[in-house]
N, C-alpha and C. Protein backbone atom coordinates (compact mmCIF):
# COMPACT_ATOMS: atom_id res chain seq x y z
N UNK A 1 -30.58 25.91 -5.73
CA UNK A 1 -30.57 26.55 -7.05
C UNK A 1 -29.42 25.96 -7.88
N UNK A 2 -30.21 25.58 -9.02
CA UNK A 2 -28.64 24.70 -9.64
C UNK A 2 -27.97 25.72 -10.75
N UNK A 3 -26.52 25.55 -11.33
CA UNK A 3 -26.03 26.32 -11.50
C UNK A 3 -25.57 25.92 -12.75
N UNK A 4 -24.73 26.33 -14.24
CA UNK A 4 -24.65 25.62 -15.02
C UNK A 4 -22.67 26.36 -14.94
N UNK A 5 -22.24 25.49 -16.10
CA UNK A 5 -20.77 26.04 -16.05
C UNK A 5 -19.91 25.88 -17.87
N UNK A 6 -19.57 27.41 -17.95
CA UNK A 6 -19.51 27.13 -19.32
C UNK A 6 -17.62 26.65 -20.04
N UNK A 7 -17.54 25.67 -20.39
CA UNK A 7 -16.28 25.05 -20.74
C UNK A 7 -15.98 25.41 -22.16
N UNK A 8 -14.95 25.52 -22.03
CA UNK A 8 -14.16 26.19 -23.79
C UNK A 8 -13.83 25.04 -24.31
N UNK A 9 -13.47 25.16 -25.93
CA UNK A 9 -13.68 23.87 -27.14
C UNK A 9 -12.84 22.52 -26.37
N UNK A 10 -11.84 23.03 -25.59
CA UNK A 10 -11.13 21.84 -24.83
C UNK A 10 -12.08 21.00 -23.60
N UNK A 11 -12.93 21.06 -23.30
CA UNK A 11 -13.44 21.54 -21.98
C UNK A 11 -13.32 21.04 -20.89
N UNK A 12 -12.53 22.45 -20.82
CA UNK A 12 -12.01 23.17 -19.33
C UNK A 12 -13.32 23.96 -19.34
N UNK A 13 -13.22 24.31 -17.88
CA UNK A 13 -14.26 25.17 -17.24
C UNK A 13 -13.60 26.39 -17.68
N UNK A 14 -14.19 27.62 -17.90
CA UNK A 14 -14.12 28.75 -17.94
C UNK A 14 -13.77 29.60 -16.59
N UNK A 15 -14.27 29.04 -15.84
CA UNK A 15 -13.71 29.39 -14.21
C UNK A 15 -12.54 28.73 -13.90
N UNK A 16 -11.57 29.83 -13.65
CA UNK A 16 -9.99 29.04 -13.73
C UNK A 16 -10.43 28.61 -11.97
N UNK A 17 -11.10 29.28 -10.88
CA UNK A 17 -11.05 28.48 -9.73
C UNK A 17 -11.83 27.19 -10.22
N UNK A 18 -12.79 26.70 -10.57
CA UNK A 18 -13.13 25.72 -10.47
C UNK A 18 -12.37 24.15 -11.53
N UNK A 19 -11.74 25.09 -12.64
CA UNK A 19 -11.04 24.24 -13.23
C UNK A 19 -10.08 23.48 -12.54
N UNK A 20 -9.33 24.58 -11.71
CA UNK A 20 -7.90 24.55 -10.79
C UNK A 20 -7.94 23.20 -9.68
N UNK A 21 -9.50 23.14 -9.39
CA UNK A 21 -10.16 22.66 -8.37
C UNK A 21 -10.35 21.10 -8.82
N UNK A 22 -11.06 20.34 -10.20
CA UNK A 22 -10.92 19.44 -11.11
C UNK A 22 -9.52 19.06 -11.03
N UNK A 23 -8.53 19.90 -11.44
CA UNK A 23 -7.01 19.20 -11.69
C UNK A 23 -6.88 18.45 -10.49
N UNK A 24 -6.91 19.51 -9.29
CA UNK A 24 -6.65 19.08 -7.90
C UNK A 24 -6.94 17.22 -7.43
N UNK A 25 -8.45 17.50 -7.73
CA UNK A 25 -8.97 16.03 -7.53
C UNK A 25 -8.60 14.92 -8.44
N UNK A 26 -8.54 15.27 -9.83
CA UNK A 26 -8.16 14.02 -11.22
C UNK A 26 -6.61 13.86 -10.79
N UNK A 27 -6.06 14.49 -10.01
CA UNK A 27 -4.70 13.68 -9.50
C UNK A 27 -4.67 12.49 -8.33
N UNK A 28 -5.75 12.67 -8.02
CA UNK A 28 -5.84 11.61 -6.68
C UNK A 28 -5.94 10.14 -7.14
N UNK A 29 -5.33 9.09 -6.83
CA UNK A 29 -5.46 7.89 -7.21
C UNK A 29 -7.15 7.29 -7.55
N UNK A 30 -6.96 7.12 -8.50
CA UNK A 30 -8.59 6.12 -9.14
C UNK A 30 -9.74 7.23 -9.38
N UNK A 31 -9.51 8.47 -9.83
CA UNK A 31 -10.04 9.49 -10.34
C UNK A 31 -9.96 10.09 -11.32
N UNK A 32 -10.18 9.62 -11.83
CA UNK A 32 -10.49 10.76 -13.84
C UNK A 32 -10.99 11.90 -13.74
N UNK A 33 -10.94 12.59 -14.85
CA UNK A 33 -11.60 13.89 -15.11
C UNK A 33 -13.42 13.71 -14.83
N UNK A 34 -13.87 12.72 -14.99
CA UNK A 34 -15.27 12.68 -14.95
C UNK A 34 -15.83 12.63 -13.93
N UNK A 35 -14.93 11.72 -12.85
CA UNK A 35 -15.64 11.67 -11.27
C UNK A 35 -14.95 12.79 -10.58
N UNK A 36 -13.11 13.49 -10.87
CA UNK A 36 -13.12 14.75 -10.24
C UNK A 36 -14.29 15.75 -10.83
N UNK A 37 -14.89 15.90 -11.72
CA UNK A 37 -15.83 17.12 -12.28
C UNK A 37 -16.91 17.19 -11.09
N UNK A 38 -17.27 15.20 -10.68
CA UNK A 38 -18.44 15.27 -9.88
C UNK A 38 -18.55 15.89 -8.61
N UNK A 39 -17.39 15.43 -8.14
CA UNK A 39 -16.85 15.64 -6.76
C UNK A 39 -16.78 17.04 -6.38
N UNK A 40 -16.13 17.81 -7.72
CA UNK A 40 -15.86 19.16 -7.88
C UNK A 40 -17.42 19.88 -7.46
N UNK A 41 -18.05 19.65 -8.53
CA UNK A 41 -19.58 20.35 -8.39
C UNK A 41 -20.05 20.34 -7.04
N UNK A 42 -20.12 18.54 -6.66
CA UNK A 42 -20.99 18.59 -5.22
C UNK A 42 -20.20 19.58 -4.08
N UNK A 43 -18.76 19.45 -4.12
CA UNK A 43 -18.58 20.30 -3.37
C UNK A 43 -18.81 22.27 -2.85
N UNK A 44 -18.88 22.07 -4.46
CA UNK A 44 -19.38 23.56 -4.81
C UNK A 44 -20.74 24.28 -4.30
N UNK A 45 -21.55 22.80 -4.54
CA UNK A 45 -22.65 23.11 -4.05
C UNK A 45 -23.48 22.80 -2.79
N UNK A 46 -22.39 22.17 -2.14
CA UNK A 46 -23.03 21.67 -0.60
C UNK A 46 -21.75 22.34 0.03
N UNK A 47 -21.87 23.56 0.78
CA UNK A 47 -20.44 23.98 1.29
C UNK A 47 -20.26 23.16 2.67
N UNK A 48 -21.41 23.13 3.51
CA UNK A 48 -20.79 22.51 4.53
C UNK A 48 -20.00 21.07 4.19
N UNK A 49 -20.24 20.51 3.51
CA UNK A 49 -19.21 19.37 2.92
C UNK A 49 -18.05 19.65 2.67
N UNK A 50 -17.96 20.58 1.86
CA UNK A 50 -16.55 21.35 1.52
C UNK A 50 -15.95 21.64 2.48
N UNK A 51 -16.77 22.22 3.65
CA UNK A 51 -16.28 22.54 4.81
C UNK A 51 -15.24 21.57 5.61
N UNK A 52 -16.28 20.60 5.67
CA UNK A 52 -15.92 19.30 6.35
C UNK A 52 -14.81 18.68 5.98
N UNK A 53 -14.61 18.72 4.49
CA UNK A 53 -13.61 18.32 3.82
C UNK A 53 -12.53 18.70 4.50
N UNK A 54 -12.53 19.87 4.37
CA UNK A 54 -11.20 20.53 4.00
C UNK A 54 -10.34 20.76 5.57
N UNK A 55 -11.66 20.64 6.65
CA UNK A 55 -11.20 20.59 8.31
C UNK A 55 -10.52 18.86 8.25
N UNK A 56 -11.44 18.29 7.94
CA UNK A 56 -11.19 16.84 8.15
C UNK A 56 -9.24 16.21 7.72
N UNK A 57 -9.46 16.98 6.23
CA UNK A 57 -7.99 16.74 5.47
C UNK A 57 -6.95 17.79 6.55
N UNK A 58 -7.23 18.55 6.44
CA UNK A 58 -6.11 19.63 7.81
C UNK A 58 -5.94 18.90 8.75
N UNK A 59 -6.86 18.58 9.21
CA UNK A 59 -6.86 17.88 10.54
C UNK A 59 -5.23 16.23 10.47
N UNK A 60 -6.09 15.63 9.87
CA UNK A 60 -5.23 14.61 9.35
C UNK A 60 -3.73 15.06 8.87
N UNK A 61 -3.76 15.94 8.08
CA UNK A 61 -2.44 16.00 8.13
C UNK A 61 -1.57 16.78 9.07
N UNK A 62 -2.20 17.29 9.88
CA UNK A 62 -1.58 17.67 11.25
C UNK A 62 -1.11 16.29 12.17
N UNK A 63 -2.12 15.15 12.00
CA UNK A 63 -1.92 13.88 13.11
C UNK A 63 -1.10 13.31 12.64
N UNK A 64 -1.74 12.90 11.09
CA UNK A 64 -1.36 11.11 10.89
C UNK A 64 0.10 11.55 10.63
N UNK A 65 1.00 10.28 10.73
CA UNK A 65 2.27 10.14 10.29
C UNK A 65 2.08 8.63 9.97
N UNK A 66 3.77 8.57 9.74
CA UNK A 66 4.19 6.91 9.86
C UNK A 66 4.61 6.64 11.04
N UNK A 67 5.00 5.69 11.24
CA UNK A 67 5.45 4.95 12.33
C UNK A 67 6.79 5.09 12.12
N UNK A 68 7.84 5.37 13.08
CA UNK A 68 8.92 5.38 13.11
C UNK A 68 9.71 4.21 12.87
N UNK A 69 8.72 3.00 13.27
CA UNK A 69 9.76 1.70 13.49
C UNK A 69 8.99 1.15 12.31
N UNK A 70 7.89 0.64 12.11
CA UNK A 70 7.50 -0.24 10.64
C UNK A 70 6.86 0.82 9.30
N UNK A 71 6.38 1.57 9.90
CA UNK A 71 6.28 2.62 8.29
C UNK A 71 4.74 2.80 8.26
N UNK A 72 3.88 2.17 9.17
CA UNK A 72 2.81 1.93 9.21
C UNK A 72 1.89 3.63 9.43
N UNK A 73 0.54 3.86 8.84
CA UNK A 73 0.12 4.99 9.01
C UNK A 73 -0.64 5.18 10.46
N UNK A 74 0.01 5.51 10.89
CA UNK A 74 -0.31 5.93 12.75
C UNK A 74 -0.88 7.59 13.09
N UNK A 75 -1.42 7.46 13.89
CA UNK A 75 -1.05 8.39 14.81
C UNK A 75 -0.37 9.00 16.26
N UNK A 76 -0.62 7.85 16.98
CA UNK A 76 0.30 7.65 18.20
C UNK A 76 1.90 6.72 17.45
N UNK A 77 3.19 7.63 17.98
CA UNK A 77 4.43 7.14 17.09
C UNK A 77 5.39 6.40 18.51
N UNK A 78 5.63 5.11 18.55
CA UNK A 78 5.22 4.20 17.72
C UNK A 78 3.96 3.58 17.78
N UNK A 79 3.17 2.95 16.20
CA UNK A 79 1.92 2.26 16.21
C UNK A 79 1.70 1.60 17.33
N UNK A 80 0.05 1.24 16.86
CA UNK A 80 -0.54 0.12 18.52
C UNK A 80 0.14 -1.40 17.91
N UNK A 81 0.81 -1.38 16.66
CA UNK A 81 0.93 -2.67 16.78
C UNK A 81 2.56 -2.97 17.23
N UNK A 82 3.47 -2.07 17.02
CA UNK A 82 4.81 -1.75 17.39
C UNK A 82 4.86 -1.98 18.80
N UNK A 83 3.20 -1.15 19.61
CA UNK A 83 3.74 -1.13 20.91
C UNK A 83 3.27 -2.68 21.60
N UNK A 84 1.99 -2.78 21.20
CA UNK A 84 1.39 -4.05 21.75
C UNK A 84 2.27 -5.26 21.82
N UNK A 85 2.22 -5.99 23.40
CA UNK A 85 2.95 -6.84 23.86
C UNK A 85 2.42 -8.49 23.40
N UNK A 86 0.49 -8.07 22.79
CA UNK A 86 0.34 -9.32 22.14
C UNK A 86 0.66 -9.93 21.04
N UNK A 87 1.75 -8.45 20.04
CA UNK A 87 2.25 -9.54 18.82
C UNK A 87 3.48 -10.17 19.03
N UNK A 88 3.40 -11.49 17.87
CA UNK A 88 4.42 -11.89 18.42
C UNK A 88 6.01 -11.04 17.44
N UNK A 89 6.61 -10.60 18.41
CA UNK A 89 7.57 -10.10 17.09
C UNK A 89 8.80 -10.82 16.64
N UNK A 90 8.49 -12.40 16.67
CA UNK A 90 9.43 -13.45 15.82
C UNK A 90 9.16 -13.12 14.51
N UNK A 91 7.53 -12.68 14.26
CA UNK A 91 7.09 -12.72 12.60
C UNK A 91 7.32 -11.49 12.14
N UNK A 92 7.99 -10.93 11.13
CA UNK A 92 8.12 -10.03 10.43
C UNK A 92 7.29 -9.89 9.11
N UNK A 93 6.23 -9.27 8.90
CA UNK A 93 5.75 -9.36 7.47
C UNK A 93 6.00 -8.03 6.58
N UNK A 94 6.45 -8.50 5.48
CA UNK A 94 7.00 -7.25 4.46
C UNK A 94 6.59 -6.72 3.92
N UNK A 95 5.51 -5.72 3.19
CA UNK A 95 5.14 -5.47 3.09
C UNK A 95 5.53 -3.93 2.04
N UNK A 96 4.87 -3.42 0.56
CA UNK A 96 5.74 -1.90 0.16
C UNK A 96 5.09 -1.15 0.38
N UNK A 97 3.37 -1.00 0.74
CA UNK A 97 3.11 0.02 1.47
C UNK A 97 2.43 0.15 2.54
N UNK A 98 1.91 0.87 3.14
CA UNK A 98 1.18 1.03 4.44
C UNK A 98 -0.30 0.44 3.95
N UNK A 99 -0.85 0.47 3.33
CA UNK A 99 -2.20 0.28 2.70
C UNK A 99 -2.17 -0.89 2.73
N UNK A 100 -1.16 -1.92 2.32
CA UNK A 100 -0.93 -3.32 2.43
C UNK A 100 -1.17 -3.83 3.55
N UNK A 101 -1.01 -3.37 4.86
CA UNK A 101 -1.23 -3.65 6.22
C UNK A 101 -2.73 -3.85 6.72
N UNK A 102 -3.57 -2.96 5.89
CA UNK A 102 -4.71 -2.96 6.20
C UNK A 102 -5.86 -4.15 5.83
N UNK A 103 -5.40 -5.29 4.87
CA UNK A 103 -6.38 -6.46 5.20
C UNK A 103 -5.68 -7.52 5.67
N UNK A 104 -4.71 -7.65 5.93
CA UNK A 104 -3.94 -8.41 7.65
C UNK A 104 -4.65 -8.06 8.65
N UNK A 105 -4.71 -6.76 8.56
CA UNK A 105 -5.59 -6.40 10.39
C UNK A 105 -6.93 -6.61 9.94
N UNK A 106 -7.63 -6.15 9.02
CA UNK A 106 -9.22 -6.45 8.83
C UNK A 106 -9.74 -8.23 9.16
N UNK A 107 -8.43 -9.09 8.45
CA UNK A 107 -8.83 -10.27 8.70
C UNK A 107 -8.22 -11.28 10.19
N UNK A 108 -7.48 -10.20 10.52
CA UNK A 108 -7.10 -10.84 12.02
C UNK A 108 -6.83 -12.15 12.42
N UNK A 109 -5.93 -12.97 11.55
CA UNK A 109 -4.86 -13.64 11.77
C UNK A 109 -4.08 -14.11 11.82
N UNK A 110 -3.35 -13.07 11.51
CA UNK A 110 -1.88 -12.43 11.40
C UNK A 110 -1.81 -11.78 13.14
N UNK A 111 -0.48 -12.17 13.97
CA UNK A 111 0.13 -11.69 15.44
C UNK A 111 0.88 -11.14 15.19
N UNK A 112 1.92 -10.87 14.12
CA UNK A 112 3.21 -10.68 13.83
C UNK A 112 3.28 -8.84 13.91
N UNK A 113 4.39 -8.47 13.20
CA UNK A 113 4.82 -7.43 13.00
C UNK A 113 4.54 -7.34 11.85
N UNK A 114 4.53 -5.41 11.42
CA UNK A 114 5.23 -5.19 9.86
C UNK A 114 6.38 -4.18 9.78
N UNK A 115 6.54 -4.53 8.25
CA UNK A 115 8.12 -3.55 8.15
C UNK A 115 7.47 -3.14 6.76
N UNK A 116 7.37 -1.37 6.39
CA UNK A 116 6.76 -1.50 5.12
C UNK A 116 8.21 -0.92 4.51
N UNK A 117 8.52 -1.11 3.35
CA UNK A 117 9.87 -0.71 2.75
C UNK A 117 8.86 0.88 1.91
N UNK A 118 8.24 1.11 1.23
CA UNK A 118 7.86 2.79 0.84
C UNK A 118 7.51 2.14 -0.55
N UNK A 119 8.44 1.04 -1.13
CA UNK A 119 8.34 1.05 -2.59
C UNK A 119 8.95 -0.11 -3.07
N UNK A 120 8.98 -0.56 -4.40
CA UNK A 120 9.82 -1.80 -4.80
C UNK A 120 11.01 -1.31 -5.43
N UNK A 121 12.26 -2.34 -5.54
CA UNK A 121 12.72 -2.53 -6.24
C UNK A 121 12.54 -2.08 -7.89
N UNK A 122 12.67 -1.77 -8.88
CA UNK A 122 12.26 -0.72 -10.07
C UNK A 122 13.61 -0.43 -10.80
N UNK A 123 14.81 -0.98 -11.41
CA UNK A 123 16.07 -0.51 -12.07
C UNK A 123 15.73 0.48 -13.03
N UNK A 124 14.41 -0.32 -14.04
CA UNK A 124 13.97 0.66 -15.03
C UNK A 124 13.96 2.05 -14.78
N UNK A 125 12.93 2.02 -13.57
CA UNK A 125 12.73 3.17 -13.32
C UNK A 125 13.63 4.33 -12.19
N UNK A 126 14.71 3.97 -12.27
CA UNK A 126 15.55 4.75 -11.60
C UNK A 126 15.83 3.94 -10.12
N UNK A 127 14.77 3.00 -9.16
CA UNK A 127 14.67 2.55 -7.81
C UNK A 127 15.55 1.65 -7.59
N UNK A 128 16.76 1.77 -6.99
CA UNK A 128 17.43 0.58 -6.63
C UNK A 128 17.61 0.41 -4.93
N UNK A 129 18.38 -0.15 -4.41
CA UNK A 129 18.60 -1.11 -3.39
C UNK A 129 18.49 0.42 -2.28
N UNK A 130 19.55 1.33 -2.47
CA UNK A 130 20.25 2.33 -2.12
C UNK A 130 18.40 2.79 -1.37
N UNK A 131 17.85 2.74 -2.14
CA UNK A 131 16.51 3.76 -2.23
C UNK A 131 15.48 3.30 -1.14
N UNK A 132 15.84 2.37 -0.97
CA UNK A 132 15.27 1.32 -0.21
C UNK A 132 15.68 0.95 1.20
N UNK A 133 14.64 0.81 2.27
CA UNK A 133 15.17 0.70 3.71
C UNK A 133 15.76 -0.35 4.54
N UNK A 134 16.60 -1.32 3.46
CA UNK A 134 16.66 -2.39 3.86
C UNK A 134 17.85 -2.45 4.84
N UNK A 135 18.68 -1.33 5.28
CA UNK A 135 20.10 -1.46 6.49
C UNK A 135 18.58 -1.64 7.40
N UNK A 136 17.71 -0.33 7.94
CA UNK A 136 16.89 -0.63 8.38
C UNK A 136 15.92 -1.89 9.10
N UNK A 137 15.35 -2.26 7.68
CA UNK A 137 15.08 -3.79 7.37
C UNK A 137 16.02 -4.51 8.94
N UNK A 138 17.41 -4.93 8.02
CA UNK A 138 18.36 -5.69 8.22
C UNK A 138 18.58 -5.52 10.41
N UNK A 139 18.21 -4.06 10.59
CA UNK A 139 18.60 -3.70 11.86
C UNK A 139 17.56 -4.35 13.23
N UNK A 140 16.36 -4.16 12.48
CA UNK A 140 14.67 -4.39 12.65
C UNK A 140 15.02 -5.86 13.18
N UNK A 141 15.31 -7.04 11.98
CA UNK A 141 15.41 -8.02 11.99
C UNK A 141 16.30 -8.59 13.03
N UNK A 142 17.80 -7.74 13.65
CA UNK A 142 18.33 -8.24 14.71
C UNK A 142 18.01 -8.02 16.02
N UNK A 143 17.56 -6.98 16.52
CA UNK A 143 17.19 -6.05 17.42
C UNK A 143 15.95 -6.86 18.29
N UNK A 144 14.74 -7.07 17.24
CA UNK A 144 13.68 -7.81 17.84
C UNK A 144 13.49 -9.57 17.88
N UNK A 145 14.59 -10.21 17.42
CA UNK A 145 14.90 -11.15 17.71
C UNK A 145 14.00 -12.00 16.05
N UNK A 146 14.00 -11.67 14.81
CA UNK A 146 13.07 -11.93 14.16
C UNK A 146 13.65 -13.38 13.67
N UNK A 147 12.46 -14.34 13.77
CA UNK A 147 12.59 -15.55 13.48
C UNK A 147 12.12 -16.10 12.42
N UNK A 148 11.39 -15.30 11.76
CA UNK A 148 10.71 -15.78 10.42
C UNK A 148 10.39 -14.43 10.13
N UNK A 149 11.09 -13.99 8.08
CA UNK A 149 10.29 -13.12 7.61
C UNK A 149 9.57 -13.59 6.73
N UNK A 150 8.38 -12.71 6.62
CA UNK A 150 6.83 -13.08 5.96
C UNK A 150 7.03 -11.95 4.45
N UNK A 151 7.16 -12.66 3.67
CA UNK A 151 7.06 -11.66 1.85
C UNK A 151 5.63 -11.40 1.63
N UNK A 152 5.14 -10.35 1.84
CA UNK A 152 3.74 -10.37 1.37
C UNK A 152 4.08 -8.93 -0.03
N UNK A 153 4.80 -9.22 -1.06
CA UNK A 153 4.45 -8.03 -2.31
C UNK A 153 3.80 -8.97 -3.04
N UNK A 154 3.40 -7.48 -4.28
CA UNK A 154 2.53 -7.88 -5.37
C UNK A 154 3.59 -9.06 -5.85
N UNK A 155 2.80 -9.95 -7.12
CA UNK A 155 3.15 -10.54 -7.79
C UNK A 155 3.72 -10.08 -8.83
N UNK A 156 4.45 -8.97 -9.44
CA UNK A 156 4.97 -8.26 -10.31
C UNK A 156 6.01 -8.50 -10.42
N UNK A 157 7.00 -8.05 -11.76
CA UNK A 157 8.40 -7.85 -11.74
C UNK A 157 8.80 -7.28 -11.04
N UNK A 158 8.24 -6.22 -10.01
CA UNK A 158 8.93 -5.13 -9.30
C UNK A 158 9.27 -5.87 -7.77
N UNK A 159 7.58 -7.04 -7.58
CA UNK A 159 7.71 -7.43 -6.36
C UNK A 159 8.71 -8.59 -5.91
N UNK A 160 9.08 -9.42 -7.69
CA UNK A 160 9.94 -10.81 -7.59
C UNK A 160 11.33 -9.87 -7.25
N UNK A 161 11.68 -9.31 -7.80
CA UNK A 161 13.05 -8.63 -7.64
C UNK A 161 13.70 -8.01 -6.70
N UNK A 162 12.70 -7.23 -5.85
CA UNK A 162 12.45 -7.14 -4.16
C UNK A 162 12.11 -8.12 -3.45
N UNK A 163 11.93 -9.11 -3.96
CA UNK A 163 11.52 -10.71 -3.12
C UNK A 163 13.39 -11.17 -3.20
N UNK A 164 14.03 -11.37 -4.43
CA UNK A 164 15.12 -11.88 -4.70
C UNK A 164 15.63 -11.34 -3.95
N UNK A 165 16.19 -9.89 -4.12
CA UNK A 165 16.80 -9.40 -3.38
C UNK A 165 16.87 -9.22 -1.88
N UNK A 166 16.21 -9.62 -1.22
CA UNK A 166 15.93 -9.86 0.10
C UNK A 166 16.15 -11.13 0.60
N UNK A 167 16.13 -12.10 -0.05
CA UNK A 167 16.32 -13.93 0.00
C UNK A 167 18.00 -13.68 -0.26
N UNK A 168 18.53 -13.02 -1.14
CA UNK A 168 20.33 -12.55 -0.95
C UNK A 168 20.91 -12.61 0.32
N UNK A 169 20.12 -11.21 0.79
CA UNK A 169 20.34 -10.14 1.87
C UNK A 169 20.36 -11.08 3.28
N UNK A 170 19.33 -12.07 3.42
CA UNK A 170 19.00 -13.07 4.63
C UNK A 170 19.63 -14.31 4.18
N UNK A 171 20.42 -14.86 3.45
CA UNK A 171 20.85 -15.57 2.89
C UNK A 171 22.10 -16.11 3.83
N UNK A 172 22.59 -17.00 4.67
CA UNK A 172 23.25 -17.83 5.35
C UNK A 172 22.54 -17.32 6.86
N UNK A 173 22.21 -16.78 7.26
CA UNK A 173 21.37 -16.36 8.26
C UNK A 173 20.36 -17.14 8.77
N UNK A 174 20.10 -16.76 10.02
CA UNK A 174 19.02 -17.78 11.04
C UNK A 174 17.63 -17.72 10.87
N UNK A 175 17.32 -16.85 9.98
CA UNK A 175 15.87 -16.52 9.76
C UNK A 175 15.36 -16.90 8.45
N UNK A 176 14.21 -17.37 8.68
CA UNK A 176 13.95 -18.58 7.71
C UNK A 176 12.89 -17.52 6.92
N UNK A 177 12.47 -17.34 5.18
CA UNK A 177 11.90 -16.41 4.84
C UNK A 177 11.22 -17.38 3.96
N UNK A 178 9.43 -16.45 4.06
CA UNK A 178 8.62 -17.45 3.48
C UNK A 178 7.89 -16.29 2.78
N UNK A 179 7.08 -16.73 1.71
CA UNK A 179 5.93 -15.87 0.74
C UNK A 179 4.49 -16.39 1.18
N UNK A 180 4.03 -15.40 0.73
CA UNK A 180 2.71 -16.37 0.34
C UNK A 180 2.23 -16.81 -0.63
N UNK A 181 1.60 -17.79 -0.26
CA UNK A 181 0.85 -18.85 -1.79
C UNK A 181 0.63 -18.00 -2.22
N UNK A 182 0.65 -18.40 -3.85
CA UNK A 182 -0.04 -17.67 -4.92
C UNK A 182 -0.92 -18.95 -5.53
N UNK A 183 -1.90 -18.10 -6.41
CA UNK A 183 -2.44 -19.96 -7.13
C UNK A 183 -4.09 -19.07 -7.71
N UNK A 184 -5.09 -20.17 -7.85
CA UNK A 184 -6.21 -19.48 -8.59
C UNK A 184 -6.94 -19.58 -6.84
N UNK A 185 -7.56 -18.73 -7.05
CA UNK A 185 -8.60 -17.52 -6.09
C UNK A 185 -9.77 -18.50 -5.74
N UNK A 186 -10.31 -18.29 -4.05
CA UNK A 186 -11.35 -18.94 -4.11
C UNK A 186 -12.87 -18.77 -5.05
N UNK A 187 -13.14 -19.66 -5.93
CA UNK A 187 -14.36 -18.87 -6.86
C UNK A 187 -14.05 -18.56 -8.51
N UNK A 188 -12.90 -18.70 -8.33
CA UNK A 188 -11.80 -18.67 -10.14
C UNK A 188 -12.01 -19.66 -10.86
N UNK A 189 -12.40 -19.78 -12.24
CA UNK A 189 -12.76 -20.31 -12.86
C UNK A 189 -11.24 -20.84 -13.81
N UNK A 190 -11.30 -22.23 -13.58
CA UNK A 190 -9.78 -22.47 -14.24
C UNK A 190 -9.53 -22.45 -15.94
N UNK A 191 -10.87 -22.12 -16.62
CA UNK A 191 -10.41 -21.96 -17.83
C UNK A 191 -10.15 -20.53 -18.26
N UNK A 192 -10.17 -19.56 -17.57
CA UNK A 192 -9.69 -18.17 -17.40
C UNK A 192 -8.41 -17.86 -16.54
N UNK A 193 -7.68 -18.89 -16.14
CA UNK A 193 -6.76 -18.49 -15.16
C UNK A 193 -5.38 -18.47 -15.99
N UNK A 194 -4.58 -17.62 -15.98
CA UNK A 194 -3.54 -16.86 -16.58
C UNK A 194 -2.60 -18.09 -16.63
N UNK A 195 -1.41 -18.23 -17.26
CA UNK A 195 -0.25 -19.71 -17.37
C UNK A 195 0.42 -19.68 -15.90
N UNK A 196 0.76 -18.28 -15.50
CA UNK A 196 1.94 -18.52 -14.25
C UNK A 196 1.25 -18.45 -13.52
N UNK A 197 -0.05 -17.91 -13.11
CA UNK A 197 -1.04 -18.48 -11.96
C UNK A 197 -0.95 -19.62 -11.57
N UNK A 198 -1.46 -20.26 -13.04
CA UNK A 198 -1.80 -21.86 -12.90
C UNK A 198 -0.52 -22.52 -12.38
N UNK A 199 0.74 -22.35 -13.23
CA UNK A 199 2.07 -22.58 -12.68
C UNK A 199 2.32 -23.09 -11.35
N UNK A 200 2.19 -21.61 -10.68
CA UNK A 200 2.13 -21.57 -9.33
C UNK A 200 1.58 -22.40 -8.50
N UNK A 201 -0.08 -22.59 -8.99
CA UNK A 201 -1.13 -23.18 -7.86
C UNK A 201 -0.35 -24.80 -7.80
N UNK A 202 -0.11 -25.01 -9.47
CA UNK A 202 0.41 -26.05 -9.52
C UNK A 202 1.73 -27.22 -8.24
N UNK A 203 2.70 -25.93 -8.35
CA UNK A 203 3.88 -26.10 -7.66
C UNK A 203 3.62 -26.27 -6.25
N UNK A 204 2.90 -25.26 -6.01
CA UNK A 204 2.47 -25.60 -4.45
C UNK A 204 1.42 -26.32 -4.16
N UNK A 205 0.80 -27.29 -4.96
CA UNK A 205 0.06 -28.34 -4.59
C UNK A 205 0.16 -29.39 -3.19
N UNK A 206 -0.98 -29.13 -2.28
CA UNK A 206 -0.46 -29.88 -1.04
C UNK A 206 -1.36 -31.42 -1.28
N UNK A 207 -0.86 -32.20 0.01
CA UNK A 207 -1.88 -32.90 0.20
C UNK A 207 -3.01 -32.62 0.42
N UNK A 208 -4.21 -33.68 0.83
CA UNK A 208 -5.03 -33.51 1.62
C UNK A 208 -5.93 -34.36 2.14
């Protein structure tokens, strides 16, 4: 039986639960008011979903955590990749959030470690060094014998500045720190490709 729902000149729902319910969801990353409304309804109207939901999300946040040692979203503390004896842990890859970890492992080949720092570098916005886990970092790096760290941030102002600052930090030290290529994309069309893209692909031009 379908149901209709009546919204005032702003429109908001007239039902402060179901409005309450919209806010809830249009806060979640990559959700607007239009796909929380959807989400909102179906749930309204398929309860065992709702059901499911709402065991599923409890559930999870009873398990998941981070990882004590790389930041990674686990449930057994420390991760399978912390514990596993097949990575190698010379490689350190850097990484600002846990989500970042996840197409390293999808594409599987990467052996190494990760270390996720939570966030970048940001002055503007209040984030400096202090905020940031880099004694951590720095402890990580002696402890497991790390022989190469791996920079994998965005390409942003937030990520060069947390890149700099870390090339400081390892700076007369035994550990050699590398990025990854940047450049145009397999399938990129070079008369659409941005100046410092091109820049880039440029600079790191190999043989072949």
């Amino acid at each position: 039986m379908s149901r209709s729902f009546e919204t005032n000149e702003g429109g908001e729902f007239q039902s402060p639960a179901l409005e309450r319910l919209v806010r809830s969801l249009s806060r979640l990353p990559g959700l607007g008011r239009k796909s929380a409304t959807r989400i909102a309804l179906h749930l309204i109207a398929e309860e065992a979903a709702a059901e499911d939901l709402l065991s599923a999300a409890s559930e999870a946040g009873e398990k998941v955590t981070n990882c004590s040692n790389c930041g990674a979203i686990t449930e057994p503390d420390p991760c399978r990749i912390c514990s596993s004896d097949r990575r190698d842990p010379s490689q350190l890859c850097i990484v600002a959030s846990p989500v970042d970890i996840l197409p390293f492992e999808k594409a599987g080949f990467f052996q190494g470690r990760y270390f996720v720092l939570g966030r970048l570098l940001s002055p503007l916005d209040g984030v400096r060094a202090g905020d940031l886990p880099f004694e951590r970092l720095a402890e990580r790096i002696r402890t497991d014998g790390v022989k190469e760290v791996i920079i994998a941030l965005d390409s942003s102002v937030e990520g060069e500045t947390t890149a700099l600052y870390m090339q400081q930090m390892l700076e007369g030290g035994s550990v050699s720190m590398t990025r990854l290529a940047t450049g145009i994309p397999v399938g990129g069309a070079l008369a659409y490709t941005d100046e410092v893209t091109l820049q880039r692909a440029f600079m790191g031009r190999r043989t072949f």
